[in-house]
Structure formats: C-alpha cells, structure tokens
N, C-alpha and C. Protein backbone atom coordinates (compact mmCIF):
# COMPACT_ATOMS: atom_id res chain seq x y z
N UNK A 1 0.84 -1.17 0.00
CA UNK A 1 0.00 0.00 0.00
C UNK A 1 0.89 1.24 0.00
N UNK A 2 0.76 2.41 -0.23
CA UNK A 2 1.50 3.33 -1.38
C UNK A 2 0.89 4.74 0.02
N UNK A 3 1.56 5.13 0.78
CA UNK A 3 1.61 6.29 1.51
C UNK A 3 1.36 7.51 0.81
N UNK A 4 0.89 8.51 0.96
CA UNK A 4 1.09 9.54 0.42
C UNK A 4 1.37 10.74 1.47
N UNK A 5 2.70 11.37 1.62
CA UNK A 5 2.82 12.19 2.94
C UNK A 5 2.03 13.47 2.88
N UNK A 6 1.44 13.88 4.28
CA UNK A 6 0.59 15.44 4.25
C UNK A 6 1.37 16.14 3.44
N UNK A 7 0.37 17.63 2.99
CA UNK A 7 0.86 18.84 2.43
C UNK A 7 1.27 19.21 3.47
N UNK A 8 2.41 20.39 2.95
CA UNK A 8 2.63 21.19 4.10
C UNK A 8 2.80 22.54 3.77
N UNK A 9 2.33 23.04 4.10
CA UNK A 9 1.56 24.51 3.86
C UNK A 9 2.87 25.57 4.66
N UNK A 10 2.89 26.69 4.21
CA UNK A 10 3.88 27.71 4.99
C UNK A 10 3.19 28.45 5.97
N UNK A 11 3.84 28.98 6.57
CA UNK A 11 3.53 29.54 8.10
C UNK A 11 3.84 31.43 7.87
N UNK A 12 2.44 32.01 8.41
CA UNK A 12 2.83 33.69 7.77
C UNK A 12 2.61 34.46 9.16
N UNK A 13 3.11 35.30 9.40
CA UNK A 13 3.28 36.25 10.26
C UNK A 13 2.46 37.39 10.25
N UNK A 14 1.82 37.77 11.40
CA UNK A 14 1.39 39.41 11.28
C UNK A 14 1.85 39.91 12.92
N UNK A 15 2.33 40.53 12.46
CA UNK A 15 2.60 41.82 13.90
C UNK A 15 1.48 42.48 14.16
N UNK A 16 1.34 43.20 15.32
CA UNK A 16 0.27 43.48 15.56
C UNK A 16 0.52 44.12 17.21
N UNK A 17 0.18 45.23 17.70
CA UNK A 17 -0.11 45.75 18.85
C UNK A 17 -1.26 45.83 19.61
N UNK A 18 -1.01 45.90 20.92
CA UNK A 18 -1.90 45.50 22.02
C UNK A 18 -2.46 47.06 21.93
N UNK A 19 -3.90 47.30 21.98
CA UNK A 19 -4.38 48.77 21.94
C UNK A 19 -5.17 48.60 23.44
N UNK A 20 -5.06 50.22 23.85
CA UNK A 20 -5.76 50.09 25.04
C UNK A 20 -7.33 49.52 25.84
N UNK A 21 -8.12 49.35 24.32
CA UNK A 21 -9.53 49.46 24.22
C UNK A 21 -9.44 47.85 24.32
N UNK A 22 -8.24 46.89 24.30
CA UNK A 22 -8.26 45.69 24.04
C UNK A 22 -8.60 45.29 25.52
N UNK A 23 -7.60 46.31 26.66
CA UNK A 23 -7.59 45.37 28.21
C UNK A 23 -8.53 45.53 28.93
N UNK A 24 -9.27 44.48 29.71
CA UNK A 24 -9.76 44.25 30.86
C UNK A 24 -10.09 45.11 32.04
N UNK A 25 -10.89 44.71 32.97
CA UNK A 25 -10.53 45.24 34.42
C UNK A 25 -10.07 44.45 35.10
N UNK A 26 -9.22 43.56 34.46
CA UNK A 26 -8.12 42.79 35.51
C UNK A 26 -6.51 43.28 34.87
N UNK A 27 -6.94 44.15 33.85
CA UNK A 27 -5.41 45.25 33.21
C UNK A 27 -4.66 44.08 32.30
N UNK A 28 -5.14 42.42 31.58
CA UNK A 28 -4.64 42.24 30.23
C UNK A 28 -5.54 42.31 29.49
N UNK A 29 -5.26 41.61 28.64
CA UNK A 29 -5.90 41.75 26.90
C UNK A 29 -7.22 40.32 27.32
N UNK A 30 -8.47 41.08 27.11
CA UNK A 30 -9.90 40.30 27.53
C UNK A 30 -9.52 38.98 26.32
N UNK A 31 -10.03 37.89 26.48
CA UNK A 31 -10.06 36.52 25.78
C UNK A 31 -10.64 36.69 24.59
N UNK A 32 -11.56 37.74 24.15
CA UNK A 32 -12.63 37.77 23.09
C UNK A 32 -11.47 38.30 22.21
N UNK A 33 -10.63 39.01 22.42
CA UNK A 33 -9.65 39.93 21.53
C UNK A 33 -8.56 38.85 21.10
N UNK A 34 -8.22 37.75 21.38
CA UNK A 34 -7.01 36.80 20.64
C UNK A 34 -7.78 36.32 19.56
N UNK A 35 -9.00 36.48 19.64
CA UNK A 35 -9.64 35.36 18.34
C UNK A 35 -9.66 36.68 17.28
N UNK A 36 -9.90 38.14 17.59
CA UNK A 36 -9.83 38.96 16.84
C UNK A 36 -8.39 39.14 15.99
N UNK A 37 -7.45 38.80 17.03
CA UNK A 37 -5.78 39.36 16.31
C UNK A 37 -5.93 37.88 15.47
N UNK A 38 -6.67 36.44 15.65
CA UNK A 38 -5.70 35.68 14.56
C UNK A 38 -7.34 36.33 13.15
N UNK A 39 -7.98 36.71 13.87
CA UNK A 39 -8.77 37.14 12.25
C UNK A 39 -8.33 38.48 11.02
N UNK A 40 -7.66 39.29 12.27
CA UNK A 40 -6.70 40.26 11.22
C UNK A 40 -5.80 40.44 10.88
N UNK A 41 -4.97 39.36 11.68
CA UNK A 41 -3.89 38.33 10.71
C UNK A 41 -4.40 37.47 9.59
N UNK A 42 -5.42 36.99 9.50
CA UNK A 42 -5.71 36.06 8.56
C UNK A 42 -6.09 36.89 6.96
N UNK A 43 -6.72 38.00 7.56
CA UNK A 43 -7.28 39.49 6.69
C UNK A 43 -5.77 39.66 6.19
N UNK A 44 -5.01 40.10 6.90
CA UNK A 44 -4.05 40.43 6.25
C UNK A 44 -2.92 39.37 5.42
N UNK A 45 -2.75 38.25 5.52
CA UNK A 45 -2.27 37.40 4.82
C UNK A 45 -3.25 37.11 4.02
N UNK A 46 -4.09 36.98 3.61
CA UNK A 46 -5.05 36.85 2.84
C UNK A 46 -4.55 37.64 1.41
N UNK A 47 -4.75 38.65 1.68
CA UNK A 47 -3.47 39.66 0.49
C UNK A 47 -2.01 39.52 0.52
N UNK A 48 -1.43 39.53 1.41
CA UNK A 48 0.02 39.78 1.40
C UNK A 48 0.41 38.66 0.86
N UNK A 49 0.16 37.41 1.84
CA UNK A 49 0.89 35.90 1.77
C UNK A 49 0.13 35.17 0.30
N UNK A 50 -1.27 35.10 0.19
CA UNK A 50 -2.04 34.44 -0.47
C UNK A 50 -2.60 35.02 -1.88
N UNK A 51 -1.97 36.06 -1.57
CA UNK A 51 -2.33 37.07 -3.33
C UNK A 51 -3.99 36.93 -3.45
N UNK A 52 -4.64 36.65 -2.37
CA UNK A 52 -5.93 37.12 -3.11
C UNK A 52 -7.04 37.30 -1.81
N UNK A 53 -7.49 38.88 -1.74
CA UNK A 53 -7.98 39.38 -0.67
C UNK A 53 -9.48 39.14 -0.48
N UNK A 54 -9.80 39.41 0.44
CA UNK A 54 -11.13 39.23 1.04
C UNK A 54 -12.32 39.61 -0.40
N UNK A 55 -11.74 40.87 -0.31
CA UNK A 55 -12.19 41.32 -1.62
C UNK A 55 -12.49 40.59 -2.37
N UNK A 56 -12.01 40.17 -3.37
CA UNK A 56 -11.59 39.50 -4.09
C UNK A 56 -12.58 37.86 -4.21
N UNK A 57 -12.84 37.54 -2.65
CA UNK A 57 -13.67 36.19 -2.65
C UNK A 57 -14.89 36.81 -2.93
N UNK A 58 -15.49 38.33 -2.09
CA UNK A 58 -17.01 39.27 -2.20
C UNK A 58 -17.09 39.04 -3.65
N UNK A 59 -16.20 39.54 -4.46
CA UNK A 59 -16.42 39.67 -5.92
C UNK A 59 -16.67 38.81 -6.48
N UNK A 60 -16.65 37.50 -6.07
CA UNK A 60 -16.39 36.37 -6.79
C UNK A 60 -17.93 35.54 -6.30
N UNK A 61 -18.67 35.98 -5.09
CA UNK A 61 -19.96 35.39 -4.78
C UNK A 61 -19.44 34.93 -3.23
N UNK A 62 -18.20 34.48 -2.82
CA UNK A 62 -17.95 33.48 -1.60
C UNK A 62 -17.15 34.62 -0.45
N UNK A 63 -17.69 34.17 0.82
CA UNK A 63 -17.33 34.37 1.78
C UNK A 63 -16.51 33.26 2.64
N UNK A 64 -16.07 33.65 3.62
CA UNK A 64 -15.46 32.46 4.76
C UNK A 64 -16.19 33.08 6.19
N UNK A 65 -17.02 32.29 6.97
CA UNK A 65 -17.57 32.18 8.05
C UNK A 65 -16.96 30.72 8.69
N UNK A 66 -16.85 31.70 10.30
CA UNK A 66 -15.63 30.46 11.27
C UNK A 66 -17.22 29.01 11.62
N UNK A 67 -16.59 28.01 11.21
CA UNK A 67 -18.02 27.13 11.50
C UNK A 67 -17.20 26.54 12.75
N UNK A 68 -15.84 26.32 13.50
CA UNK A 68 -15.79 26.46 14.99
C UNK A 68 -13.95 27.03 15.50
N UNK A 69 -13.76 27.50 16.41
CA UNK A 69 -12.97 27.84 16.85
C UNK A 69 -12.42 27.15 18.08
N UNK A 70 -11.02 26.61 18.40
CA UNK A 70 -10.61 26.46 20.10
C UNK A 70 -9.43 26.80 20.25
N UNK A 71 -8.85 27.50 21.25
CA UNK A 71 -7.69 28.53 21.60
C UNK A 71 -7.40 27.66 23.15
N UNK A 72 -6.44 27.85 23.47
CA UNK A 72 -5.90 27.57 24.77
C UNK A 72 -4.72 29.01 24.91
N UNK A 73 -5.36 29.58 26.20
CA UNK A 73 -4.51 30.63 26.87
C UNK A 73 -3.29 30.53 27.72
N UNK A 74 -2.23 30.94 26.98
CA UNK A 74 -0.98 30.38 27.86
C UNK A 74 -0.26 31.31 28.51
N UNK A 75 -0.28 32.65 28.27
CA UNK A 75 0.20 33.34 28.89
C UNK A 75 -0.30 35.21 28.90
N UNK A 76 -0.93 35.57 29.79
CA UNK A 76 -1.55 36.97 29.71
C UNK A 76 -0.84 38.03 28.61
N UNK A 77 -1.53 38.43 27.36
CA UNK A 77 -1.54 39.82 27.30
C UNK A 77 -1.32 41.08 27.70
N UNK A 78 -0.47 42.23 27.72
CA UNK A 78 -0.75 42.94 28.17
C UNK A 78 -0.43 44.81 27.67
N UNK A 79 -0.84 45.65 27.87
CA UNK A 79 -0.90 46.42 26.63
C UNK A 79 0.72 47.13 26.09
N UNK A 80 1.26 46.67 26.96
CA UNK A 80 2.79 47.18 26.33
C UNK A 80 3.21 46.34 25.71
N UNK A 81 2.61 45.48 25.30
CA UNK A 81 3.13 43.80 24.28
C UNK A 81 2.59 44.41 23.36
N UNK A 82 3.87 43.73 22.43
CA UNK A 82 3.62 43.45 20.49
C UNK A 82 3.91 41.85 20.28
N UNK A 83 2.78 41.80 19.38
CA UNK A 83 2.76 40.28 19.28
C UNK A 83 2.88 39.99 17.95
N UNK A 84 3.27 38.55 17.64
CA UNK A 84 3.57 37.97 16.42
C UNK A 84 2.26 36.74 16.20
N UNK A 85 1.74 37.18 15.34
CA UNK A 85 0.75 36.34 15.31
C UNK A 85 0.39 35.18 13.99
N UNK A 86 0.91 34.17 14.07
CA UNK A 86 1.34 33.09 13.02
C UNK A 86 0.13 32.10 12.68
N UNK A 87 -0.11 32.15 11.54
CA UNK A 87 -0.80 30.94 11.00
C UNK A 87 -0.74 30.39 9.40
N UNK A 88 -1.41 29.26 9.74
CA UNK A 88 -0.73 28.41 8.69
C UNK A 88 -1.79 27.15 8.56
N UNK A 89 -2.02 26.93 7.52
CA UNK A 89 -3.02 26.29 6.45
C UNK A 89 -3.14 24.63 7.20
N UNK A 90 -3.68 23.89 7.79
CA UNK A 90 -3.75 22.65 8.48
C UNK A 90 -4.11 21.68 7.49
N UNK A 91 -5.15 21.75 6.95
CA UNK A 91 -6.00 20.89 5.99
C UNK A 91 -6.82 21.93 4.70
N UNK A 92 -6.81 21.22 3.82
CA UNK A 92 -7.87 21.82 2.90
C UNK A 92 -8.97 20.94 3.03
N UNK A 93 -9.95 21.43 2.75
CA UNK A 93 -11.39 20.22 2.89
C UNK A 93 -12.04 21.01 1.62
N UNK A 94 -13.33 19.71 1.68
CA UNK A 94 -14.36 20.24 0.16
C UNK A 94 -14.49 21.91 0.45
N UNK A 95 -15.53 22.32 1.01
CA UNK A 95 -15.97 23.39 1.62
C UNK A 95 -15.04 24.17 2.17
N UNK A 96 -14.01 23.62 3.25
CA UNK A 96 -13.02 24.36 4.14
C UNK A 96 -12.17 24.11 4.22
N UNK A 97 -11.10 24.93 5.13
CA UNK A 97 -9.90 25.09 5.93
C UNK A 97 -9.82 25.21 7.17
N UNK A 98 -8.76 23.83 7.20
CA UNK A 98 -8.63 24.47 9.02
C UNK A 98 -7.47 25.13 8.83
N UNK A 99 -7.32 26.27 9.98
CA UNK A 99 -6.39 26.88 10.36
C UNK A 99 -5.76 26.98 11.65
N UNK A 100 -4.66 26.23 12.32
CA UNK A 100 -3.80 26.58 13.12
C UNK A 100 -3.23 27.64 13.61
N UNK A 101 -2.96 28.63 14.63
CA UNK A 101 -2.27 29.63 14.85
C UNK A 101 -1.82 29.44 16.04
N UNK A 102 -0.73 30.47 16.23
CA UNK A 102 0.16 31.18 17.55
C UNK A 102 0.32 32.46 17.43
N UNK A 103 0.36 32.57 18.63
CA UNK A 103 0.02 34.17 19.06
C UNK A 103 1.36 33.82 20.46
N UNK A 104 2.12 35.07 19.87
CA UNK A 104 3.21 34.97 20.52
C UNK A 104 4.00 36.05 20.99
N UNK A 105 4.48 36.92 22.08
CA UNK A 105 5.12 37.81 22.78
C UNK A 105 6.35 38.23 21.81
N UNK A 106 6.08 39.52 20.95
CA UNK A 106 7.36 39.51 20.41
C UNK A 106 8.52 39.91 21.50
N UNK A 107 8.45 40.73 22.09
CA UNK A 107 10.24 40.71 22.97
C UNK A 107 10.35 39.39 23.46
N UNK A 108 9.74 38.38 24.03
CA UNK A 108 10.35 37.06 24.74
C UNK A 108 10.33 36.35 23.96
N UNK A 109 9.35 36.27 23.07
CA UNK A 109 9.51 35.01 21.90
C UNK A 109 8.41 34.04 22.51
N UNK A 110 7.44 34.18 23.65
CA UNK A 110 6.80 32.90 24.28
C UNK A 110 5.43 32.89 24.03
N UNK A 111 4.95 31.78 23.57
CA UNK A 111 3.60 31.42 23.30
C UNK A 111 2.74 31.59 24.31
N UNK A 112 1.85 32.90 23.69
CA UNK A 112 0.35 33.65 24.83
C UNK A 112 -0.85 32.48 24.34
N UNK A 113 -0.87 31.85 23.30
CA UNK A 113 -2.22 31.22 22.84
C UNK A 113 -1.61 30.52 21.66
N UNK A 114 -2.45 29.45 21.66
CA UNK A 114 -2.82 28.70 20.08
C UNK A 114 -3.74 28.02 20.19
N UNK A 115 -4.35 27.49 18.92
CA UNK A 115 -5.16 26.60 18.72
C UNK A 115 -5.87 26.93 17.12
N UNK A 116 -7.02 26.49 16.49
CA UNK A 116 -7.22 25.95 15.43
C UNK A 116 -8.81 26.18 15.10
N UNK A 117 -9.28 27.15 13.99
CA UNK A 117 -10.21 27.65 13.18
C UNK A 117 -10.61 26.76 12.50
N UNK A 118 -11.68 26.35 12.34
CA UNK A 118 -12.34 25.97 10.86
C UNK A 118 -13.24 26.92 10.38
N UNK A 119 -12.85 27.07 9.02
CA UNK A 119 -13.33 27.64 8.51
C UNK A 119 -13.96 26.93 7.16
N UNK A 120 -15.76 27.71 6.74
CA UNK A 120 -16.39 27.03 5.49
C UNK A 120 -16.50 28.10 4.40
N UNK A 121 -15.96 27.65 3.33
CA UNK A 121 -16.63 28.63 2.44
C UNK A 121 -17.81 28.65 2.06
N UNK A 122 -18.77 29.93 1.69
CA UNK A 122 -20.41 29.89 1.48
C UNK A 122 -20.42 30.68 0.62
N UNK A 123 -20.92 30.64 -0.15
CA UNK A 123 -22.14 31.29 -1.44
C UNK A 123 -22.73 32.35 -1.26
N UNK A 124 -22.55 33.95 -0.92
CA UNK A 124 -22.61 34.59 -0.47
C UNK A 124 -24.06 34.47 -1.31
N UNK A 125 -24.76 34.13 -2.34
CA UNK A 125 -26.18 34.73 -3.08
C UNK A 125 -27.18 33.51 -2.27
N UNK A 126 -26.35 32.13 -1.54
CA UNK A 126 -27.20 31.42 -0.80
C UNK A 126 -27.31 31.31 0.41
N UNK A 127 -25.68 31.38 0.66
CA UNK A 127 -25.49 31.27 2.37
C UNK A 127 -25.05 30.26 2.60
N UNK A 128 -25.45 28.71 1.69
CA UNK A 128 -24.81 27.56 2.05
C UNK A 128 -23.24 27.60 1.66
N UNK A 129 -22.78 26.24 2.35
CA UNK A 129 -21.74 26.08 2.09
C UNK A 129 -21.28 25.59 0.51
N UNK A 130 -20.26 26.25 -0.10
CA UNK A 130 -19.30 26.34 -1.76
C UNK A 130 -18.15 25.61 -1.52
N UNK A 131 -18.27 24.54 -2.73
CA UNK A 131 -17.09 24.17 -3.06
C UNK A 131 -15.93 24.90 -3.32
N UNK A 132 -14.90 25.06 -2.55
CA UNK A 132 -13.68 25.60 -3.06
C UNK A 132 -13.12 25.71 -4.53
N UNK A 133 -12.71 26.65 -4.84
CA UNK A 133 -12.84 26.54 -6.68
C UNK A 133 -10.99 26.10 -6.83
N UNK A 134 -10.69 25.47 -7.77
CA UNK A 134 -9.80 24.88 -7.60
C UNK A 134 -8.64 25.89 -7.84
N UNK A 135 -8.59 27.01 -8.26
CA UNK A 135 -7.81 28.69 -7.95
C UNK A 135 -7.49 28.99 -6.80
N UNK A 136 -8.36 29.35 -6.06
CA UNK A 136 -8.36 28.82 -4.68
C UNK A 136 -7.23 27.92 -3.71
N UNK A 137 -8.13 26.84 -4.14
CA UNK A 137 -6.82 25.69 -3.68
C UNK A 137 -5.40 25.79 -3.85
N UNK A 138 -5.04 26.29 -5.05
CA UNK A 138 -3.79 26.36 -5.75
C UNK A 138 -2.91 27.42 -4.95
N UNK A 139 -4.15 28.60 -5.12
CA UNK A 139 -3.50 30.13 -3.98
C UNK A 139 -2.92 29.75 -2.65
N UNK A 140 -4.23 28.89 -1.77
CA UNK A 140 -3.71 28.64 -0.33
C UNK A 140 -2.48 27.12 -0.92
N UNK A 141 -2.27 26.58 -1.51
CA UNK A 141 -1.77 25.57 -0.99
C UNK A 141 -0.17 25.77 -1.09
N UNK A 142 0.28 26.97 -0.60
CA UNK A 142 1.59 27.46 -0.78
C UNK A 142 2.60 27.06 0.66
C-alpha cells in the first residue's frame, strides 16, 4: 500500500499591537480579543501571503464564516506587548480550511495562545456552504 505524505503549507506572520480598548478590568488583553488578532492576521495574509484578498472572494460570490474555533490561553496579554501572530493552512477540505495559529510575545519570543479555526466557504447569493474553486486551492496551498 502506497503512503502519500501530508501537504505542508507555509507559516505567515502578522505583527500586531496590544491597543488600550483591548484590556480588561483585571489590566490584560480580555479573551474575546485573541480570536480577533488571529482574524486580522488572517485578513491580512489573505493579500500579502495568499495574493488574493477578502475582496476579491465578495467579488467572486464566496465568503469564509468560522463554523468552529478552540484557543488555549498560555500566557496573559498585556498592553505594552507586540505580538507575532502566526498561521498556517492545516487541511484543505471540500468546503473548508482548518487553520492553526500562535500568538506569541514579540520581545520574549513565548507562546500567549494557540489553537485551530475551521473555517467554510459559502455562497454569499445562498449562504450555504461552496465548493472551493480549484484557484483557490492552488493560492492557499503554498
């Protein structure tokens, strides 16, 4: 029987600063805001890394809506931190992608969070879930 080894997809970076409107009344960065930095990292590799922007899917009929998310918190936020926020392509599926990330302390280098998005593509004129067009595939599978 004949193996075939995983893809392996590259890993993209967004920097990104802690803004004041992000912290708490316990003074770090509230839990609702890490799922925000890996979505405007993802916005932004979307163009930079993947040559083809959000935009770009609107125009085309398809959106990406998260169908589930799980993060594990490893180390507090806090607003004098700049963070490096990494992700990188897990699986392609009919419909979706999962996505992996880290979210990471740029002066120490130490992992604040990770964990893993799925995401479906949908038909923005139906709402259901769209086959990935095989352009697409080709773009992310870098």
């Amino acid at each position: 029987m004949t193996m075939t080894a995983p893809s392996v997809y590259s890993k993209f970076e967004t920097e990104l600063r802690i803004r004041p409107d992000d912290i708490d009344m316990n003074n770090h960065v509230h839990n609702s805001h890490y799922l925000d930095y890996v979505l405007a990292a993802r916005y932004d590799q979307m163009t930079r890394c993947y040559k083809m922007s959000m935009d770009e899917f609107v125009a085309r009929g398809f959106a990406w809506v998260v169908k589930s998310c799980h993060i594990e918190y490893k180390r507090a936020l806090v607003l004098s931190d700049t963070i490096i926020v990494r992700t990188w392509v897990d699986r392609m599926e009919k419909t979706g992608v999962v996505v992996r990330f880290e979210i990471v302390k740029k002066e120490s280098g130490k992992l604040a969070s990770d964990g893993v998005f799925e995401y479906t593509m949908i038909s923005s004129s139906s709402g259901r879930p769209a086959e990935i067009p095989e352009d697409v595939i080709q773009k992310y599978s870098v």
